[in-house]
N, C-alpha and C. Protein backbone atom coordinates (compact mmCIF):
# COMPACT_ATOMS: atom_id res chain seq x y z
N UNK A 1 26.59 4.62 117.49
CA UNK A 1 26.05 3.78 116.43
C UNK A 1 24.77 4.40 115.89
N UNK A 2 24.62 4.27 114.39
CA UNK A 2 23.63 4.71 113.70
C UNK A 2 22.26 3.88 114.09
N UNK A 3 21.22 4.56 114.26
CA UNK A 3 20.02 3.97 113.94
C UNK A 3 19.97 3.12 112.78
N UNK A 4 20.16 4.19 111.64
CA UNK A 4 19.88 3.66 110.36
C UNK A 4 20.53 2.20 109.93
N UNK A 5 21.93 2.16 110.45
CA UNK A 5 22.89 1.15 110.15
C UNK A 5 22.17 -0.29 111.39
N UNK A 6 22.13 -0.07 112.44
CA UNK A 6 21.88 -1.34 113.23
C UNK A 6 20.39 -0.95 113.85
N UNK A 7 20.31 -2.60 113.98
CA UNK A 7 18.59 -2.76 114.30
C UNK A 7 18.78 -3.58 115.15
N UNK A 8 17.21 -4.14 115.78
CA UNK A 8 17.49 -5.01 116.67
C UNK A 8 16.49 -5.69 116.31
N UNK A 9 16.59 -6.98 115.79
CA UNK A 9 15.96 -8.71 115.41
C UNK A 9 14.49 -8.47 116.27
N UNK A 10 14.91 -8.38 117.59
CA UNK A 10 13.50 -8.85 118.47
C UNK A 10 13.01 -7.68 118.22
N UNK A 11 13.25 -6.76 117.96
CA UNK A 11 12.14 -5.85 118.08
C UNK A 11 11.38 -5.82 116.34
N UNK A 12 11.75 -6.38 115.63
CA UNK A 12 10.81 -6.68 114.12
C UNK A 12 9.58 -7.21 114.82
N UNK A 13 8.42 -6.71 114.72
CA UNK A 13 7.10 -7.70 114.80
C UNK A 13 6.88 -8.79 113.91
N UNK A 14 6.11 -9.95 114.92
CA UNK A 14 6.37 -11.54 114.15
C UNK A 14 4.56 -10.83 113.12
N UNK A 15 5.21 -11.12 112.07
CA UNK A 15 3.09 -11.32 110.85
C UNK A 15 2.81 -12.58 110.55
N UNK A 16 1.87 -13.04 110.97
CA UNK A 16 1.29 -14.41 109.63
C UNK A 16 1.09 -13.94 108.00
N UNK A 17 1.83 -13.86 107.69
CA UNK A 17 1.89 -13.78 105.85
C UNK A 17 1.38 -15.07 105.03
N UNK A 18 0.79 -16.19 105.96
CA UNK A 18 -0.12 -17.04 105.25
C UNK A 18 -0.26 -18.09 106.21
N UNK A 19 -1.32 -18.53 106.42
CA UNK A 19 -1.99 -19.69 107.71
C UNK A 19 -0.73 -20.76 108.18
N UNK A 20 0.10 -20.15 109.59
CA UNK A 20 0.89 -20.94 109.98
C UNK A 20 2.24 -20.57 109.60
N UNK A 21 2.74 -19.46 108.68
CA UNK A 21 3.97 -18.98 108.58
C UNK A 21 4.32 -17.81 109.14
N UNK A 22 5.07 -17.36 110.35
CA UNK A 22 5.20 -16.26 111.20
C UNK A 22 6.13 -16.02 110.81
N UNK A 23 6.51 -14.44 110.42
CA UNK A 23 7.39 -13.67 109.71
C UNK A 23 8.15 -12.80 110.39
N UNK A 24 9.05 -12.37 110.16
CA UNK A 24 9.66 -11.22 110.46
C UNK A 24 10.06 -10.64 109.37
N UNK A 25 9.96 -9.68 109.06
CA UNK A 25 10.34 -9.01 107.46
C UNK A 25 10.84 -7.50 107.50
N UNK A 26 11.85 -7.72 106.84
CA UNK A 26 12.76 -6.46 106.75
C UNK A 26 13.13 -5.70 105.28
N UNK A 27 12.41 -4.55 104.61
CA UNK A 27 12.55 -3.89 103.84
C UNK A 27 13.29 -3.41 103.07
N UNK A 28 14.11 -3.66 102.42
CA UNK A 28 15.14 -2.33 102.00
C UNK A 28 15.05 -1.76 100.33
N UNK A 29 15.34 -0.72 100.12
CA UNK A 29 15.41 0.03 99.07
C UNK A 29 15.01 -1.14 97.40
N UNK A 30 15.36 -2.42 97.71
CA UNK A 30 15.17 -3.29 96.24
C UNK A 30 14.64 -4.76 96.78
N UNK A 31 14.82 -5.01 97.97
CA UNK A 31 14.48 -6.56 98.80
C UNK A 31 13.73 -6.36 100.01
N UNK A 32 12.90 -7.74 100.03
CA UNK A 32 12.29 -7.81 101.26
C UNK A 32 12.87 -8.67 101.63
N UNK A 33 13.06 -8.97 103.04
CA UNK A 33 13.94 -10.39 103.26
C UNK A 33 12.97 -10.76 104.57
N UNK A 34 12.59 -11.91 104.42
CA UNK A 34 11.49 -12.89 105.21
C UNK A 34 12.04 -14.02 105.98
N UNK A 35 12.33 -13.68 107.50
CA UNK A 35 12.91 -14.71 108.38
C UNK A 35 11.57 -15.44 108.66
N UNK A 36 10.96 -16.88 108.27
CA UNK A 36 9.67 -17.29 109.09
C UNK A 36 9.96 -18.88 109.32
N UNK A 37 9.31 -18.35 110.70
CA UNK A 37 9.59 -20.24 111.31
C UNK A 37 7.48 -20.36 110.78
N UNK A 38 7.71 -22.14 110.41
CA UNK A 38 7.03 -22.73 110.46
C UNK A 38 6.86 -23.99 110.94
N UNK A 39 5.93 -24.48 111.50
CA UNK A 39 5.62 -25.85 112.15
C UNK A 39 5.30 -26.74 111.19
N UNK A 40 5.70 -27.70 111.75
CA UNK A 40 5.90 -29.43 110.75
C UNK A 40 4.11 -29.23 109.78
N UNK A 41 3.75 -29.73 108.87
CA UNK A 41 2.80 -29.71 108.27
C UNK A 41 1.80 -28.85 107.43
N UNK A 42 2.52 -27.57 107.87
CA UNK A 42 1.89 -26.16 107.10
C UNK A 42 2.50 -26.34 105.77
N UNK A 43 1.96 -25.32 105.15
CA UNK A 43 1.56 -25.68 103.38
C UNK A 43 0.89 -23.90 103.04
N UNK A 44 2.53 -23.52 102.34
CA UNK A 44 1.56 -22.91 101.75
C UNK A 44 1.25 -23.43 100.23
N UNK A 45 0.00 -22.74 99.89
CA UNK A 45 -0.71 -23.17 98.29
C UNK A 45 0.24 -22.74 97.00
N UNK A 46 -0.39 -23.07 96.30
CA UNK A 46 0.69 -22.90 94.46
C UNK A 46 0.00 -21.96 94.45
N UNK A 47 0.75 -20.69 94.26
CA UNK A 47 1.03 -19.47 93.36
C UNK A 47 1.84 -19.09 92.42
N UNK A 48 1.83 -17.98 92.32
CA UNK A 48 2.88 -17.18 91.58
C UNK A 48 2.94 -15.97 91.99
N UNK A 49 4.10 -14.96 91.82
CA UNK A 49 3.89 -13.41 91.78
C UNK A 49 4.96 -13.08 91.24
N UNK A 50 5.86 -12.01 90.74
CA UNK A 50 6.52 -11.36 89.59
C UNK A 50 8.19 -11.08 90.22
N UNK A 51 8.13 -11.21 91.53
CA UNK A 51 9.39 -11.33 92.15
C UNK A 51 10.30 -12.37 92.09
N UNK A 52 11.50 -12.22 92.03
CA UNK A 52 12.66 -13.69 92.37
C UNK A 52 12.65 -13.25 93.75
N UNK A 53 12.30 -15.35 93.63
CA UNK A 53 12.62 -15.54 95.44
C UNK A 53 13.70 -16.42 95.45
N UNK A 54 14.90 -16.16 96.56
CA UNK A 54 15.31 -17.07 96.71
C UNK A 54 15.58 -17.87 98.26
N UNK A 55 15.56 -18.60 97.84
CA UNK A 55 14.70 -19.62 99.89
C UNK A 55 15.74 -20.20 100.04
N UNK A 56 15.91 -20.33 102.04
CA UNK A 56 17.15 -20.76 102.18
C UNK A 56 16.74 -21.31 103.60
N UNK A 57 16.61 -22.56 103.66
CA UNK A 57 16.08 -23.34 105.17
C UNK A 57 17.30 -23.31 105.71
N UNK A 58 16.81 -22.96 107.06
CA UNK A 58 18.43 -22.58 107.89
C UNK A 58 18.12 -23.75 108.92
N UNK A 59 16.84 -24.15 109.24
CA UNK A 59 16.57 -25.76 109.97
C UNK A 59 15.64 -26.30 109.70
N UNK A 60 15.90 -27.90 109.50
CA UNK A 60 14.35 -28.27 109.43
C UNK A 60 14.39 -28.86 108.20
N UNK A 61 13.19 -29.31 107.37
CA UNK A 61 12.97 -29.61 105.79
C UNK A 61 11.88 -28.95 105.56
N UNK A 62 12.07 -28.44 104.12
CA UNK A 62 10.42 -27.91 103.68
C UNK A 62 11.03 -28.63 102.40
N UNK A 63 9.48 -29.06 101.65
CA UNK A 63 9.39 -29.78 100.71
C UNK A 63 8.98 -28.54 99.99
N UNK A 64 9.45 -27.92 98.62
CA UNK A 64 9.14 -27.18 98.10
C UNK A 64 9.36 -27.53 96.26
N UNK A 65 7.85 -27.41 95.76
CA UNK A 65 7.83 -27.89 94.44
C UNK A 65 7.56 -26.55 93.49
N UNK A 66 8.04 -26.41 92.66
CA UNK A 66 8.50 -25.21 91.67
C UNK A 66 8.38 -25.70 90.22
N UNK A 67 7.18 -25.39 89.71
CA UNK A 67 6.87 -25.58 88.32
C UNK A 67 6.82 -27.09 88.30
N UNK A 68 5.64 -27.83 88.84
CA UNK A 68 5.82 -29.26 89.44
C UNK A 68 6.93 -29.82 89.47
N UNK A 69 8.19 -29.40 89.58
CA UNK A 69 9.42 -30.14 90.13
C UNK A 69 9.67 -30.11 91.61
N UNK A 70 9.38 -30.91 92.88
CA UNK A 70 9.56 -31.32 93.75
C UNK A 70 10.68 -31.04 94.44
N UNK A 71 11.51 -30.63 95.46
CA UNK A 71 12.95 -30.64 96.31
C UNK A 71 12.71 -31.05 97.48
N UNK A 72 12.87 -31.52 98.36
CA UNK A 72 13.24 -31.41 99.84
C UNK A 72 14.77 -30.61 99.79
N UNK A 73 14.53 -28.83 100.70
CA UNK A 73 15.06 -28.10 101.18
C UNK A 73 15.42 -28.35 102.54
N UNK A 74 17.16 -28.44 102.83
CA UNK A 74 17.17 -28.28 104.32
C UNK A 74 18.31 -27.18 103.80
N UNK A 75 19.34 -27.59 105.25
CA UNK A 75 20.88 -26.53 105.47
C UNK A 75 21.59 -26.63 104.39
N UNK A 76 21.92 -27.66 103.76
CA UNK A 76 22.14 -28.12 102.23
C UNK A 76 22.35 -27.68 101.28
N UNK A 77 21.23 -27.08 100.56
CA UNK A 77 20.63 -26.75 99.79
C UNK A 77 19.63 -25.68 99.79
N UNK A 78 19.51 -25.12 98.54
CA UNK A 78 18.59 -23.51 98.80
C UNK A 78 17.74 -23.65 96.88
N UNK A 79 17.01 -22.63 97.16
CA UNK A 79 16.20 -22.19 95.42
C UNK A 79 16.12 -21.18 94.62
N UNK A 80 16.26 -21.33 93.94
CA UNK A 80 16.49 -19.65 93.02
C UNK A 80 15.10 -19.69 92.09
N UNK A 81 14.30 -19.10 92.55
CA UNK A 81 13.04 -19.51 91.96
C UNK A 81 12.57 -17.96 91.18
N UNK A 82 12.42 -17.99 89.83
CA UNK A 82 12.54 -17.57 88.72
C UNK A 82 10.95 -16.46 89.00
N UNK A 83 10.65 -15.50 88.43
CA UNK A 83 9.93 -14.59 88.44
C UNK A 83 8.92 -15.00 88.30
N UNK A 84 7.01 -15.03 88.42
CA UNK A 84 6.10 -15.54 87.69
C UNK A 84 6.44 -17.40 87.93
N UNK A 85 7.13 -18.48 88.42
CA UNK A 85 7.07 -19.59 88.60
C UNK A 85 6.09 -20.06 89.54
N UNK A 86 5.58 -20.96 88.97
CA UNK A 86 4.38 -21.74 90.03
C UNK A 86 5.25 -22.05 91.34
N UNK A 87 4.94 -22.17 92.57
CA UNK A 87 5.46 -22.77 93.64
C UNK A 87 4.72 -22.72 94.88
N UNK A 88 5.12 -24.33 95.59
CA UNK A 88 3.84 -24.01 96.76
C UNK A 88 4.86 -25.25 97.50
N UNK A 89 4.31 -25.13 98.98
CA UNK A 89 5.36 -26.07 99.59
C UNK A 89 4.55 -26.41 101.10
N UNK A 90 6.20 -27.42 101.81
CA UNK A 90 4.69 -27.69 103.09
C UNK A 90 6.11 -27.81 103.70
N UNK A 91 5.75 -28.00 105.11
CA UNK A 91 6.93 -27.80 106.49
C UNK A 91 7.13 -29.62 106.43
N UNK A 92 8.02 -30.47 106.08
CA UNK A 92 8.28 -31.57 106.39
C UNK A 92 7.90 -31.78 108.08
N UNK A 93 9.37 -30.75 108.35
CA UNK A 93 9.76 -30.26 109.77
C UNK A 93 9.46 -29.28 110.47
N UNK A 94 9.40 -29.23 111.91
CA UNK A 94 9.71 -27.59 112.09
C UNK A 94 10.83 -26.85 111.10
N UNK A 95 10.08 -25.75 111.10
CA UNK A 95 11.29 -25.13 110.24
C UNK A 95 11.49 -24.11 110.18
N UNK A 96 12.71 -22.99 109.65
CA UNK A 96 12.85 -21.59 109.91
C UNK A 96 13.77 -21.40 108.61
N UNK A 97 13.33 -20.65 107.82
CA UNK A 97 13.28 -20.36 105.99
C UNK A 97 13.88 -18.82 106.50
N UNK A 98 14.69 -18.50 105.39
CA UNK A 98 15.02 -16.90 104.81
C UNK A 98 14.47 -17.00 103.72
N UNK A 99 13.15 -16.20 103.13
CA UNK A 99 13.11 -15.78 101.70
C UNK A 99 13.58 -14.52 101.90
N UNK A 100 14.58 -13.91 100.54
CA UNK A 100 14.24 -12.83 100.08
C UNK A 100 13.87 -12.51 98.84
N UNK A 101 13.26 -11.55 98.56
CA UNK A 101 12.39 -11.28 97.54
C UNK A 101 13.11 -10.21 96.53
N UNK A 102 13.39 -10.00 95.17
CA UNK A 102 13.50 -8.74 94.46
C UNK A 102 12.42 -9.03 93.33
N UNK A 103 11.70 -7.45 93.31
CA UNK A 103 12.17 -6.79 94.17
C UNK A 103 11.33 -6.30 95.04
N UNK A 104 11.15 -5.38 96.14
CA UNK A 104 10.34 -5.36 97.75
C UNK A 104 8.53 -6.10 97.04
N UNK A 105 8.52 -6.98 98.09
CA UNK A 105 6.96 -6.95 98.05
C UNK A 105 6.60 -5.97 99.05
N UNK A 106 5.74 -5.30 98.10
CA UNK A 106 4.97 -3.97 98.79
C UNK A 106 3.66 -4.40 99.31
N UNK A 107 2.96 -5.99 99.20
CA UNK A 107 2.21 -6.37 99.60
C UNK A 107 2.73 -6.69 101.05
N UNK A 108 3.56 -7.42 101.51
CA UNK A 108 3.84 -7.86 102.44
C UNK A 108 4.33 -6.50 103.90
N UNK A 109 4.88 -5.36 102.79
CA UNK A 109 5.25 -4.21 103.15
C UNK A 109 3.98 -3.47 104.18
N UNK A 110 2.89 -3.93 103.42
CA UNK A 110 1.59 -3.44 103.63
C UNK A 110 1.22 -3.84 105.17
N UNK A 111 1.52 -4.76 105.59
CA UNK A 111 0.78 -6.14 106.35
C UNK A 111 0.76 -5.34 107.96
């Protein structure tokens, strides 16, 4: 088996990419893709940045509002959140989110 082709999950280092969201993040050639568990009550703030994200709670609820329109996100349901869109959100629940990003944040790349 290739290196290049298979990896191994635990060995990604966990980052805080913002107060209370622990990451695992994986690179590739056009996407970043962001496995992060968060605990009930974290929040991240309203931003923006130039990437489509699209978020996908795999447990849990995050309340996530996008151009002041409001969702509760669980297994359900997911977001396709548009380039440059305001969005900021908070952990209902414990919770564990996939963002991925196009295309790579090279900020997060950085970390």
């Amino acid at each position: 088996m290739s290196n290049q082709v298979f990896h191994k999950f635990t060995e990604i280092k966990t980052k805080e990419v913002a107060p209370g969201f622990f990451s695992k993040l994986i690179h590739t050639s056009g996407n970043t893709i962001n496995f992060i568990d968060v605990k009930q009550g974290n929040s991240i703030h309203r931003h923006q940045h130039p990437h489509e994200q699209y978020s996908f709670v795999i447990e849990g609820k995050f309340e996530l509002v996008v151009n002041d329109v409001p969702m509760v996100l669980d297994a359900e349901n997911f977001a396709l959140i548009p380039s440059n869109a305001w969005h900021s959100g908070t952990a209902i629940t414990d919770c564990k989110i996939i963002d991925i990003f196009n295309p790579v944040r090279e900020d997060y790349r950085a970390l």
